[in-house]
C-alpha atoms as a PDB file:
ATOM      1  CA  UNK A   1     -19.078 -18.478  -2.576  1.00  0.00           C
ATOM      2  CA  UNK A   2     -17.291 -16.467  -0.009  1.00  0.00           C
ATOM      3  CA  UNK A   3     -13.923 -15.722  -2.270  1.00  0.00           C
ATOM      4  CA  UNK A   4     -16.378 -14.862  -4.955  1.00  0.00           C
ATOM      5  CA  UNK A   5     -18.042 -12.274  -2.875  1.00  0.00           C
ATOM      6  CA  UNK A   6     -14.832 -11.030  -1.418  1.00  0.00           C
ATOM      7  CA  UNK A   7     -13.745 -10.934  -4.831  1.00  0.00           C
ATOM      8  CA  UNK A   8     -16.799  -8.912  -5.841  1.00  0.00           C
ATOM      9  CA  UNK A   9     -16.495  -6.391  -2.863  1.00  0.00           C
ATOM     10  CA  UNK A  10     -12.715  -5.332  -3.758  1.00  0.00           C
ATOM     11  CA  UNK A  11     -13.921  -5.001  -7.393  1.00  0.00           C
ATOM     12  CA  UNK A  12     -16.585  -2.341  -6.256  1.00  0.00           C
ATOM     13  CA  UNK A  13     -14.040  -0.628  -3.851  1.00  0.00           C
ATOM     14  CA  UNK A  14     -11.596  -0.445  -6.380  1.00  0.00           C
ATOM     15  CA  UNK A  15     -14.277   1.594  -8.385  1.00  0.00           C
ATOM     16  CA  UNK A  16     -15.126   3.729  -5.592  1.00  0.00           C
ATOM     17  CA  UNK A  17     -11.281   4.462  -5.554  1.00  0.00           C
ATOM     18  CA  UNK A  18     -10.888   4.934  -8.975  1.00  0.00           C
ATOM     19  CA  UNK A  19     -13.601   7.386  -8.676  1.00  0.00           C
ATOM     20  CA  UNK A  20     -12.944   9.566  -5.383  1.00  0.00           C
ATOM     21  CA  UNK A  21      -9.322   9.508  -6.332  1.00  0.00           C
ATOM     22  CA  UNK A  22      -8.716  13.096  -7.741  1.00  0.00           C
ATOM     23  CA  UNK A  23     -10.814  14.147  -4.830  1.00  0.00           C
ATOM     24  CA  UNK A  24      -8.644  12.352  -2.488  1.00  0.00           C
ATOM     25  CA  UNK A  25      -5.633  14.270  -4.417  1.00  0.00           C
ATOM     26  CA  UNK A  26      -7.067  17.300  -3.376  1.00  0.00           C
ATOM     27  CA  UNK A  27      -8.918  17.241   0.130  1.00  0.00           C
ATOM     28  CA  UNK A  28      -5.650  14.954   1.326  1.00  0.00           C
ATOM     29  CA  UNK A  29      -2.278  16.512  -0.099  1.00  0.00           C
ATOM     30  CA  UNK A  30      -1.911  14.440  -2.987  1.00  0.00           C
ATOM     31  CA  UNK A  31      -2.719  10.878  -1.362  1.00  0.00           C
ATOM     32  CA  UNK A  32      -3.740   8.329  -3.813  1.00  0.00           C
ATOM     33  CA  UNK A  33      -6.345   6.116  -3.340  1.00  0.00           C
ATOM     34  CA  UNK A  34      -4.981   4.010  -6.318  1.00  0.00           C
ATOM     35  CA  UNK A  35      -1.338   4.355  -5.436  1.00  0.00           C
ATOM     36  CA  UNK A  36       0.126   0.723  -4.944  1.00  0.00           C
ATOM     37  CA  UNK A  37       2.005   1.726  -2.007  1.00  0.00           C
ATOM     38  CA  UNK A  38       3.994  -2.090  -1.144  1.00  0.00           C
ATOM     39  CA  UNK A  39       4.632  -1.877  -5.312  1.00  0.00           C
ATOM     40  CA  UNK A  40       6.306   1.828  -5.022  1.00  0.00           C
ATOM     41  CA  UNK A  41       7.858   1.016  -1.704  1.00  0.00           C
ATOM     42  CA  UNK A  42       9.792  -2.123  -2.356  1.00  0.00           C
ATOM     43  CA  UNK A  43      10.718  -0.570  -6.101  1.00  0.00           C
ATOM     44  CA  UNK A  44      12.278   2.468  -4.205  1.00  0.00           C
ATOM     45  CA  UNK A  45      14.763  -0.641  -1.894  1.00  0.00           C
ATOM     46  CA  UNK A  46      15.096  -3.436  -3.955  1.00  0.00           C
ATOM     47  CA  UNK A  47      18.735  -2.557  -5.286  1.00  0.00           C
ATOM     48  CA  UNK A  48      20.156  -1.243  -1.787  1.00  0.00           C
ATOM     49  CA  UNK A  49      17.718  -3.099   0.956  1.00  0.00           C
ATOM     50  CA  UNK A  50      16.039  -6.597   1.898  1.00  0.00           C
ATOM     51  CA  UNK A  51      12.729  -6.900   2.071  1.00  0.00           C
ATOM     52  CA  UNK A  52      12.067  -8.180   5.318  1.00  0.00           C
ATOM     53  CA  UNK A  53       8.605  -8.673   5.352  1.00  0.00           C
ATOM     54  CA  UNK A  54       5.569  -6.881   3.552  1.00  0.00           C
ATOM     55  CA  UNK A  55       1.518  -7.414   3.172  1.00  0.00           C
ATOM     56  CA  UNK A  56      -1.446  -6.436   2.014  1.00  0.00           C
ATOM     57  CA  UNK A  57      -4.844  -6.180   4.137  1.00  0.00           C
ATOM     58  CA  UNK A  58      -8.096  -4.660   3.870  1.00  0.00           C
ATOM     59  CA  UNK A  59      -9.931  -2.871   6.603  1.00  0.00           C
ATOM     60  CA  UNK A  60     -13.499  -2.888   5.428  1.00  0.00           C
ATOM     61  CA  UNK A  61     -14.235  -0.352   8.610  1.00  0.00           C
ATOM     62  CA  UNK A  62     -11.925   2.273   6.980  1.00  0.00           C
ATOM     63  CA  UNK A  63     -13.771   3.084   3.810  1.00  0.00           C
ATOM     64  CA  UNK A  64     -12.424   4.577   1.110  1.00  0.00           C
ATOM     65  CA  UNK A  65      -8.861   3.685   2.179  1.00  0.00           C
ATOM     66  CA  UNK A  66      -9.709   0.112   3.302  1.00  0.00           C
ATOM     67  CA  UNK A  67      -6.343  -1.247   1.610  1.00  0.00           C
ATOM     68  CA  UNK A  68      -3.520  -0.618   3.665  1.00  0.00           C
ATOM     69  CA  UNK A  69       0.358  -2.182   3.416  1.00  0.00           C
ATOM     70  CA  UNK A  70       2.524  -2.733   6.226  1.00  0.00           C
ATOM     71  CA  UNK A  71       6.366  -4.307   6.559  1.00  0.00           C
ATOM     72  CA  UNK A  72      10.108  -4.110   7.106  1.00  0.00           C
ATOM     73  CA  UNK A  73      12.516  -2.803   4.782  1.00  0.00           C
ATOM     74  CA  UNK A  74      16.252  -3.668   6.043  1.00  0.00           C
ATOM     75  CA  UNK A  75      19.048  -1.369   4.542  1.00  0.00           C
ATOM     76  CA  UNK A  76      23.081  -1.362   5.008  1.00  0.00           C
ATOM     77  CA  UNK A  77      24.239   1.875   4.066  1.00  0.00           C
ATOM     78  CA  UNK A  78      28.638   2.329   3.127  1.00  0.00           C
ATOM     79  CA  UNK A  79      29.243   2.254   6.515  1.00  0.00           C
ATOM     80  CA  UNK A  80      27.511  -0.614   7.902  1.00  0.00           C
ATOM     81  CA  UNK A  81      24.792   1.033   9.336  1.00  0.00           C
ATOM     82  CA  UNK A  82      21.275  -0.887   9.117  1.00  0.00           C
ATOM     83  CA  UNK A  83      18.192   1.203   9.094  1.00  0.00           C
ATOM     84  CA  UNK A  84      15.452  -0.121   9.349  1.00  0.00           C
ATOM     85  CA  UNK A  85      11.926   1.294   8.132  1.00  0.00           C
ATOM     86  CA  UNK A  86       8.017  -0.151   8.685  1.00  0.00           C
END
């Protein structure tokens, strides 16, 4: 019963996003509330980096931004450098 309500609850914030997003677009310098930021972040690395580590998590106390992504991205550049972004 728990999963189901969780389930519920992101179904409803995901509404409220879709929603308050061209606001958001506006008031906030063309953030997206809907943007899949892990998605667009490990697209822009997958041919040149490793994917360290990555997740998704929900803040509940952070409405309307209560999804947030975190994680390592590990790159070699032609020299041999690693960089390293979070």
């Amino acid at each position: 019963r728990l999963d189901e309500e969780a389930e519920s609850n992101r179904l409803f914030l995901a509404w409220q996003q879709r929603l308050l997003d061209p606001l958001q677009q506006i008031v906030a310098d063309n953030c997206h509330l809907t943007r899949n930021t892990d998605a667009a972040v490990y697209d822009a690395f997958k041919q040149d980096g490793t994917i360290v580590y990555r997740e998704r998590f929900f803040v509940d106390e952070m409405w309307p931004v209560s999804c947030q992504c975190s994680g390592v991205v590990q790159r070699v550049d032609k020299l041999g450098i690693v960089g390293i972004g979070i």
